[in-house]
PDB file of N, CA and C in Angstrom:
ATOM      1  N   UNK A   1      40.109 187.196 -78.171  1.00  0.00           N
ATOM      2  CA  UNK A   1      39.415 185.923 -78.094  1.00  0.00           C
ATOM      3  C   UNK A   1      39.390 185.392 -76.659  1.00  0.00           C
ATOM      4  N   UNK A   2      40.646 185.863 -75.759  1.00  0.00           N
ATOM      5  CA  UNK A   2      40.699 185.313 -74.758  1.00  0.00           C
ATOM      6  C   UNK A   2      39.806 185.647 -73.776  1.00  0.00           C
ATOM      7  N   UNK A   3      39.715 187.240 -73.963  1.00  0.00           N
ATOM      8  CA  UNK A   3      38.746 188.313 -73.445  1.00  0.00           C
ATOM      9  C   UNK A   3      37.565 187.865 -73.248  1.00  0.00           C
ATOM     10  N   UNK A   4      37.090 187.398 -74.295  1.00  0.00           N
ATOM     11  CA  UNK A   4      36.026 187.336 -74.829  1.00  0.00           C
ATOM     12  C   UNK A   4      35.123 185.885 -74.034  1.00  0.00           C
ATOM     13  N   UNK A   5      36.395 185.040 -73.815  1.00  0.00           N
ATOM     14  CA  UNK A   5      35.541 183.217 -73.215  1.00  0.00           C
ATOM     15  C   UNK A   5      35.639 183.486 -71.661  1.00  0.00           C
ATOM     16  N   UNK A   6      36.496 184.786 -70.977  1.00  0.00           N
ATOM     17  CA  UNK A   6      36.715 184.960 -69.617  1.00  0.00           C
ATOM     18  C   UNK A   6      35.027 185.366 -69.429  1.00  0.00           C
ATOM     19  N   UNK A   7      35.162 186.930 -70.352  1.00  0.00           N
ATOM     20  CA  UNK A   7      33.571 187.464 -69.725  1.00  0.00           C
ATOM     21  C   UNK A   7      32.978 186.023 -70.031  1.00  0.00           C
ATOM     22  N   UNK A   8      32.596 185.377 -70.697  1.00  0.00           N
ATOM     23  CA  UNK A   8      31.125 184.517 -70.823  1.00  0.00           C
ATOM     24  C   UNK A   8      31.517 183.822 -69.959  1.00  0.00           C
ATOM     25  N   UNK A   9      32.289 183.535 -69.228  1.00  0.00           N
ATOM     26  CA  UNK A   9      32.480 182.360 -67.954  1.00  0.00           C
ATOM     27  C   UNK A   9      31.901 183.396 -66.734  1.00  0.00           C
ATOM     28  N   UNK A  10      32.565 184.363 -66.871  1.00  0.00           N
ATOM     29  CA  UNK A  10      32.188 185.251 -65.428  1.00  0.00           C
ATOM     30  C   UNK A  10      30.385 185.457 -65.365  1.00  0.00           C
ATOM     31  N   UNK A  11      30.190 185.784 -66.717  1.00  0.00           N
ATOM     32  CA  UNK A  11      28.943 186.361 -67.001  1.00  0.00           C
ATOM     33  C   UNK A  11      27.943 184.664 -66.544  1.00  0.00           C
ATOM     34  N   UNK A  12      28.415 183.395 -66.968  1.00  0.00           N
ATOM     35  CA  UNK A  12      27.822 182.184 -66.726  1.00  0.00           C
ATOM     36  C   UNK A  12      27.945 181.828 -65.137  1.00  0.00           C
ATOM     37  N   UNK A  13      28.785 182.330 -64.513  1.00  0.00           N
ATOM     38  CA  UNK A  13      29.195 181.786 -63.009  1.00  0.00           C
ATOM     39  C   UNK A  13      28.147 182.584 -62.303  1.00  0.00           C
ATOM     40  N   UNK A  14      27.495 183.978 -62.699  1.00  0.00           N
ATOM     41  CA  UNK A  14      27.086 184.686 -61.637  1.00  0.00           C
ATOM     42  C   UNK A  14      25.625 184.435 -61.783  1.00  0.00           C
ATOM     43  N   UNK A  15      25.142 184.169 -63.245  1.00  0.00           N
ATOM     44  CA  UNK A  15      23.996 183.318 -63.380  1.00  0.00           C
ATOM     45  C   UNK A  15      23.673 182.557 -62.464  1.00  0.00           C
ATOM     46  N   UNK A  16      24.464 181.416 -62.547  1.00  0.00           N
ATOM     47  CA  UNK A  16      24.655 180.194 -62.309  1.00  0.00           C
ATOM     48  C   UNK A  16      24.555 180.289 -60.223  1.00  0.00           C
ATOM     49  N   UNK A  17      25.265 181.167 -59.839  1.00  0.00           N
ATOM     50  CA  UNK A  17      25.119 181.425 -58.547  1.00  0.00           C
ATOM     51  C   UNK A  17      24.058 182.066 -57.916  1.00  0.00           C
ATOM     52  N   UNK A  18      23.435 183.430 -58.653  1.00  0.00           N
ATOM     53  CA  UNK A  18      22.392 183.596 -58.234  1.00  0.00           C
ATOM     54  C   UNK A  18      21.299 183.426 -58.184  1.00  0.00           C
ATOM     55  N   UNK A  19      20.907 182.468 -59.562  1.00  0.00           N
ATOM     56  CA  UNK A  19      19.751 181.857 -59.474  1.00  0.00           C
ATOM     57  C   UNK A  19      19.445 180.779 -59.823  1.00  0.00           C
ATOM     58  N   UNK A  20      20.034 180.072 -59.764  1.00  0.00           N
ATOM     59  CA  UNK A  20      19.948 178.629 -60.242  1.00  0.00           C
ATOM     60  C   UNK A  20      20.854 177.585 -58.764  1.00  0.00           C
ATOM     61  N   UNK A  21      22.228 178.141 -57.818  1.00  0.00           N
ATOM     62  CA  UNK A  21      22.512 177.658 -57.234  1.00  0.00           C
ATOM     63  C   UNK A  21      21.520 177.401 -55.910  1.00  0.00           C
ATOM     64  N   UNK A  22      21.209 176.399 -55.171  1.00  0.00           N
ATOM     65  CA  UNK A  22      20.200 176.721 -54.160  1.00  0.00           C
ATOM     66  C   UNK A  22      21.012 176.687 -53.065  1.00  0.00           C
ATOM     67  N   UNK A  23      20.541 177.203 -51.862  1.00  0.00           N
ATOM     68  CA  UNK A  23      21.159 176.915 -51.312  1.00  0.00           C
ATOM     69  C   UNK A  23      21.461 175.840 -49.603  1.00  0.00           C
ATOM     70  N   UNK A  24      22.391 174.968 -49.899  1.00  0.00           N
ATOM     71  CA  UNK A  24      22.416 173.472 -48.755  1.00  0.00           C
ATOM     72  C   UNK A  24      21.860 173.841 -47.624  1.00  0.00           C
ATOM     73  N   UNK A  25      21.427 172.741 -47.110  1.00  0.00           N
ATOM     74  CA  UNK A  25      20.895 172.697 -45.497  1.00  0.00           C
ATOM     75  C   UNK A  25      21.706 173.264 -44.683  1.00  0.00           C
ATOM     76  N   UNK A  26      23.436 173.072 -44.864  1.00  0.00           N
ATOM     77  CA  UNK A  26      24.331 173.381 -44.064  1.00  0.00           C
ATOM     78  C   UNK A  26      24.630 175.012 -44.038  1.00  0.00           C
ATOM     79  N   UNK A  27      24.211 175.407 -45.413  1.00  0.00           N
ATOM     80  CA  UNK A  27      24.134 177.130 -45.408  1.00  0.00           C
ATOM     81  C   UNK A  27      23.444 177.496 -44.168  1.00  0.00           C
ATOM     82  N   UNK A  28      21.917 177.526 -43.968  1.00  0.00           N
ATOM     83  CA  UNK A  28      21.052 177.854 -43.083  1.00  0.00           C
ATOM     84  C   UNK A  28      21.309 177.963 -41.863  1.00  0.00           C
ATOM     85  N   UNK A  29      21.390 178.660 -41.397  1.00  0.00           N
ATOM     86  CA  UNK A  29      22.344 178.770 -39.720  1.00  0.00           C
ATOM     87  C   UNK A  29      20.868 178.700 -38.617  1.00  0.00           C
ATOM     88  N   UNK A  30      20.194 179.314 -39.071  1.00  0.00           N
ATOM     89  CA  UNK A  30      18.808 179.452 -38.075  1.00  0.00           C
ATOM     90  C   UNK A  30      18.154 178.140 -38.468  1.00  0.00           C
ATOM     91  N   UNK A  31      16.825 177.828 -37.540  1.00  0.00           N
ATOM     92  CA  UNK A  31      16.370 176.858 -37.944  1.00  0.00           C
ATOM     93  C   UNK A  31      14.339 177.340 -37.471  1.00  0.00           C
ATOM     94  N   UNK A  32      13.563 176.932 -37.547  1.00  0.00           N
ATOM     95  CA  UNK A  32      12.188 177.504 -37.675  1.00  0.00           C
ATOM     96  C   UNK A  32      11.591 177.996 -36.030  1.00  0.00           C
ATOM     97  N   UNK A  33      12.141 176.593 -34.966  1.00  0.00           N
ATOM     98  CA  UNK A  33      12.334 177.489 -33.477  1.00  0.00           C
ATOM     99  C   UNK A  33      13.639 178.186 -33.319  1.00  0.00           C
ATOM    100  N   UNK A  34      13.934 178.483 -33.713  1.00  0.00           N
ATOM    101  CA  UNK A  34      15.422 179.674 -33.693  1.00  0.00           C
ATOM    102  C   UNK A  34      14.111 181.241 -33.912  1.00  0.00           C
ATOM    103  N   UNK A  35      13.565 180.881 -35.091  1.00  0.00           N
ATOM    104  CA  UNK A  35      13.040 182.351 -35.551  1.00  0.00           C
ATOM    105  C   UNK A  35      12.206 182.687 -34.875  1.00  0.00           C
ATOM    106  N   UNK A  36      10.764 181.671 -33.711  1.00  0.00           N
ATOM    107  CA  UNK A  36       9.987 182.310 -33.188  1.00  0.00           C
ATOM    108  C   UNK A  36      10.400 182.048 -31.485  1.00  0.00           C
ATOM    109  N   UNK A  37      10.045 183.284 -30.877  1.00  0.00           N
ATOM    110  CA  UNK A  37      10.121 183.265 -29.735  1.00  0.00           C
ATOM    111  C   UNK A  37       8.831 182.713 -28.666  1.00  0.00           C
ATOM    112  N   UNK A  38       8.962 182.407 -28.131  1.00  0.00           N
ATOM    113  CA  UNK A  38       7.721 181.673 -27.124  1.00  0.00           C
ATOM    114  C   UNK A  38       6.525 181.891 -26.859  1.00  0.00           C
ATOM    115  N   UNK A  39       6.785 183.620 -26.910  1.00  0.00           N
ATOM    116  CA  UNK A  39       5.590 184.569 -26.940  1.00  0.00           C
ATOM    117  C   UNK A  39       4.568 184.602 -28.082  1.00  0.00           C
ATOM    118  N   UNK A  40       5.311 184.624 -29.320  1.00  0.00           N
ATOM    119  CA  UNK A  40       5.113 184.575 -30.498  1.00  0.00           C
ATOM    120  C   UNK A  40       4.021 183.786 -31.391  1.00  0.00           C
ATOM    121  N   UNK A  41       2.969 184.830 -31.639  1.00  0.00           N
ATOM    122  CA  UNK A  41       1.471 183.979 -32.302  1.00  0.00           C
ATOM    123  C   UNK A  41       1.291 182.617 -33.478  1.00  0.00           C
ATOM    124  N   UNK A  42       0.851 181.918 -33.130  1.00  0.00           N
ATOM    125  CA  UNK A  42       0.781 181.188 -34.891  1.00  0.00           C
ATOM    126  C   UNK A  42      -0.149 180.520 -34.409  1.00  0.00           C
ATOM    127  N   UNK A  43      -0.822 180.146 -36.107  1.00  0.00           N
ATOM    128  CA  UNK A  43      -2.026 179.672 -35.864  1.00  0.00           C
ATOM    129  C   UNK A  43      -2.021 178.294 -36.180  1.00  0.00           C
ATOM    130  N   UNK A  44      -3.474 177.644 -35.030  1.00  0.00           N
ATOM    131  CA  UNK A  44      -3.560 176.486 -35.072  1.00  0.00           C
ATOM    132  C   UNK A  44      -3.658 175.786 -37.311  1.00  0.00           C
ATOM    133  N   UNK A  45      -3.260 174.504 -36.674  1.00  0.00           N
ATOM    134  CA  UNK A  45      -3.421 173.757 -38.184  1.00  0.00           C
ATOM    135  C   UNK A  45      -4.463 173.734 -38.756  1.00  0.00           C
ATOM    136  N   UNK A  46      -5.423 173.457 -37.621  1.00  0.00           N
ATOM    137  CA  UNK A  46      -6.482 172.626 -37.897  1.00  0.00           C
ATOM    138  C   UNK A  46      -8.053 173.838 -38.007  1.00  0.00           C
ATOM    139  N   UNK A  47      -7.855 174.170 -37.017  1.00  0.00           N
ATOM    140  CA  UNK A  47      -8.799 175.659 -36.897  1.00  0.00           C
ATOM    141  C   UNK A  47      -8.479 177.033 -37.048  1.00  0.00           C
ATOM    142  N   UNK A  48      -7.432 177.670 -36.878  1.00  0.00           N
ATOM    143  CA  UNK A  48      -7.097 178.615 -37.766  1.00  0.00           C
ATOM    144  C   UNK A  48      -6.710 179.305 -36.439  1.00  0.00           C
ATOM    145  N   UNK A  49      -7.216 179.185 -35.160  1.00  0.00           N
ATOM    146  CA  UNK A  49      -6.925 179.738 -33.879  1.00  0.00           C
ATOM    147  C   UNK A  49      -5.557 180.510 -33.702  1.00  0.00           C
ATOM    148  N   UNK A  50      -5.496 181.553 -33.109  1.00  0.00           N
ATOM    149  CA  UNK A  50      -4.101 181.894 -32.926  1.00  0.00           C
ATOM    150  C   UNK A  50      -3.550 181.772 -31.271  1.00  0.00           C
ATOM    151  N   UNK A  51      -2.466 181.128 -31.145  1.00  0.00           N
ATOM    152  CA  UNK A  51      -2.203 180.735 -29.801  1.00  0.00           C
ATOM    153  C   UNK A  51      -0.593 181.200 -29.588  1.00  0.00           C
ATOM    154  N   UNK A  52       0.081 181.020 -28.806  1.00  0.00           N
ATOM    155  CA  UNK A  52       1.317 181.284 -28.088  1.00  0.00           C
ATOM    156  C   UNK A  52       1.921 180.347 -28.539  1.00  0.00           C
ATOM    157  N   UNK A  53       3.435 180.218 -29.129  1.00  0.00           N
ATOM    158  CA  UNK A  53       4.194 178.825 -29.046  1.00  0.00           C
ATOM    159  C   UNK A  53       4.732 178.466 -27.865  1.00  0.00           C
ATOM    160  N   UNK A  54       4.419 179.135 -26.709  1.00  0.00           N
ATOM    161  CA  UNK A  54       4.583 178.112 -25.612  1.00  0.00           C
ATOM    162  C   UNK A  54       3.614 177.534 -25.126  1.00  0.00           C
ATOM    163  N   UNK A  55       2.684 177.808 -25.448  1.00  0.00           N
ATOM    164  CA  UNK A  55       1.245 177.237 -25.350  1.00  0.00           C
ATOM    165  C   UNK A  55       0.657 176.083 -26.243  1.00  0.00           C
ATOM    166  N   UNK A  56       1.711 175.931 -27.439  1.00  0.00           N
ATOM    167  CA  UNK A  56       1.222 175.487 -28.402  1.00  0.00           C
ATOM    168  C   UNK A  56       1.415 173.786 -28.587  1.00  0.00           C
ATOM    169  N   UNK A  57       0.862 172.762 -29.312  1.00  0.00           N
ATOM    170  CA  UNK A  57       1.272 171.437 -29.193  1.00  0.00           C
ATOM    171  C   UNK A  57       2.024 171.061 -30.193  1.00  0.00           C
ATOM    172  N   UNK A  58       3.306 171.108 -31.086  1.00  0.00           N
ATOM    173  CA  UNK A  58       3.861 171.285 -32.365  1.00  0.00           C
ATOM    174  C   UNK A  58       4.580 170.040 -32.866  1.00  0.00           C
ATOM    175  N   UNK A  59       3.579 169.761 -33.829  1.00  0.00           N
ATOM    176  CA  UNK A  59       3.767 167.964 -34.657  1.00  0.00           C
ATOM    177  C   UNK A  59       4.154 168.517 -35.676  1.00  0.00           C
ATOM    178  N   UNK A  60       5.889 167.974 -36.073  1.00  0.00           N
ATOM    179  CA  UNK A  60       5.907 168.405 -37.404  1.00  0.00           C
ATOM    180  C   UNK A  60       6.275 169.706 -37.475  1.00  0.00           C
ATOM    181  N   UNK A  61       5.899 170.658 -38.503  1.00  0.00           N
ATOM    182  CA  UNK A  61       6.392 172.103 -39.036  1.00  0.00           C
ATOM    183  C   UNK A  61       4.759 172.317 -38.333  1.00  0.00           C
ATOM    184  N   UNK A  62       3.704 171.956 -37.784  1.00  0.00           N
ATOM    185  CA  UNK A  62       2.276 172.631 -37.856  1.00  0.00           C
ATOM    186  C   UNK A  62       2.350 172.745 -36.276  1.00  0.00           C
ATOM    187  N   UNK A  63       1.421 173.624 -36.011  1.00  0.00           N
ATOM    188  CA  UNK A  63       1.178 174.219 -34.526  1.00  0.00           C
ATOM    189  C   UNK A  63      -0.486 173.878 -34.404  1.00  0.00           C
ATOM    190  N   UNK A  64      -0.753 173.132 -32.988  1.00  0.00           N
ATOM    191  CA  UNK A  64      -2.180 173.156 -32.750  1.00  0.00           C
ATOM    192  C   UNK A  64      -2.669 173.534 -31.169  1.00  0.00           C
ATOM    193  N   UNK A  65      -3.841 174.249 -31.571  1.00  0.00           N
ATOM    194  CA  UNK A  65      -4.215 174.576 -30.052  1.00  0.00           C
ATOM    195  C   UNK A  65      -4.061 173.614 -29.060  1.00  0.00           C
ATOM    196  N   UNK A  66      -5.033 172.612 -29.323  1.00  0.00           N
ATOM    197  CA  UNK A  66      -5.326 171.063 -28.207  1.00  0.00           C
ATOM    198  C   UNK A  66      -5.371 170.189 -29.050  1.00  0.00           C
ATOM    199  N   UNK A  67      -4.873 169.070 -27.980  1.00  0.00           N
ATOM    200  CA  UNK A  67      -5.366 167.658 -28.096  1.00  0.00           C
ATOM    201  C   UNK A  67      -6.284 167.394 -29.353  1.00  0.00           C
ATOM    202  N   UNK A  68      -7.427 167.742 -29.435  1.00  0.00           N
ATOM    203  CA  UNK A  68      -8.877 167.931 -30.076  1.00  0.00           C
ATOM    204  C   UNK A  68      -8.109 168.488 -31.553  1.00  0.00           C
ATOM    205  N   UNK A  69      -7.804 169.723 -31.918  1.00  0.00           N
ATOM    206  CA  UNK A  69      -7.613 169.759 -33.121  1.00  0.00           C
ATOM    207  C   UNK A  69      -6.134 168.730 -33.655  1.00  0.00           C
ATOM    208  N   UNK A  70      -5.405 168.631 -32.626  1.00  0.00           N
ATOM    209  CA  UNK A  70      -4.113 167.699 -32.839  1.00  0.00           C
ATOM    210  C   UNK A  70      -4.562 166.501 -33.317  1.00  0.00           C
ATOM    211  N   UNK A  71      -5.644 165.469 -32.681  1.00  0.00           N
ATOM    212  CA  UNK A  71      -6.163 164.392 -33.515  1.00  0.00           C
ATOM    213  C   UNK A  71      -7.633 164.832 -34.534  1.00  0.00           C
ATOM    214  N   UNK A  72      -8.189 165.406 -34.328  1.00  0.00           N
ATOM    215  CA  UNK A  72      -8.751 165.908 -35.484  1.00  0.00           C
ATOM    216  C   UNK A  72      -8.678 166.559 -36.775  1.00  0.00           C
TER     217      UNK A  72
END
């Protein structure tokens, strides 16, 4: 009997951890400029353009070529 409530706890914990636990902000060690390097393409928000992130004007999580698509 005892056997028996261990597995369903073990069997409920690993559930419970792999897909249902999410995981905290404080887990995440990298952060979104951690992952791209300067060189590194992404495209504008607004027009679809692909530019440099050192080139780039970045409001927010979005990347824009210019001025122009930044207020547009």
């Amino acid at each position: 009997m005892l056997n028996e409530i261990l597995v369903i706890l073990i069997v409920i914990s690993v559930v419970y951890f792999m897909f249902i636990k999410k995981p905290s902000l404080r887990d995440k060690k990298t952060t979104k400029k951690d992952e791209l390097n300067s060189e590194d393409l992404v495209a504008c928000h607004t027009c679809g353009t692909y530019i440099s992130v050192s080139e780039s004007i970045i409001k927010g999580a979005d990347y824009y070529c210019s001025q122009e698509c930044l207020e547009g």
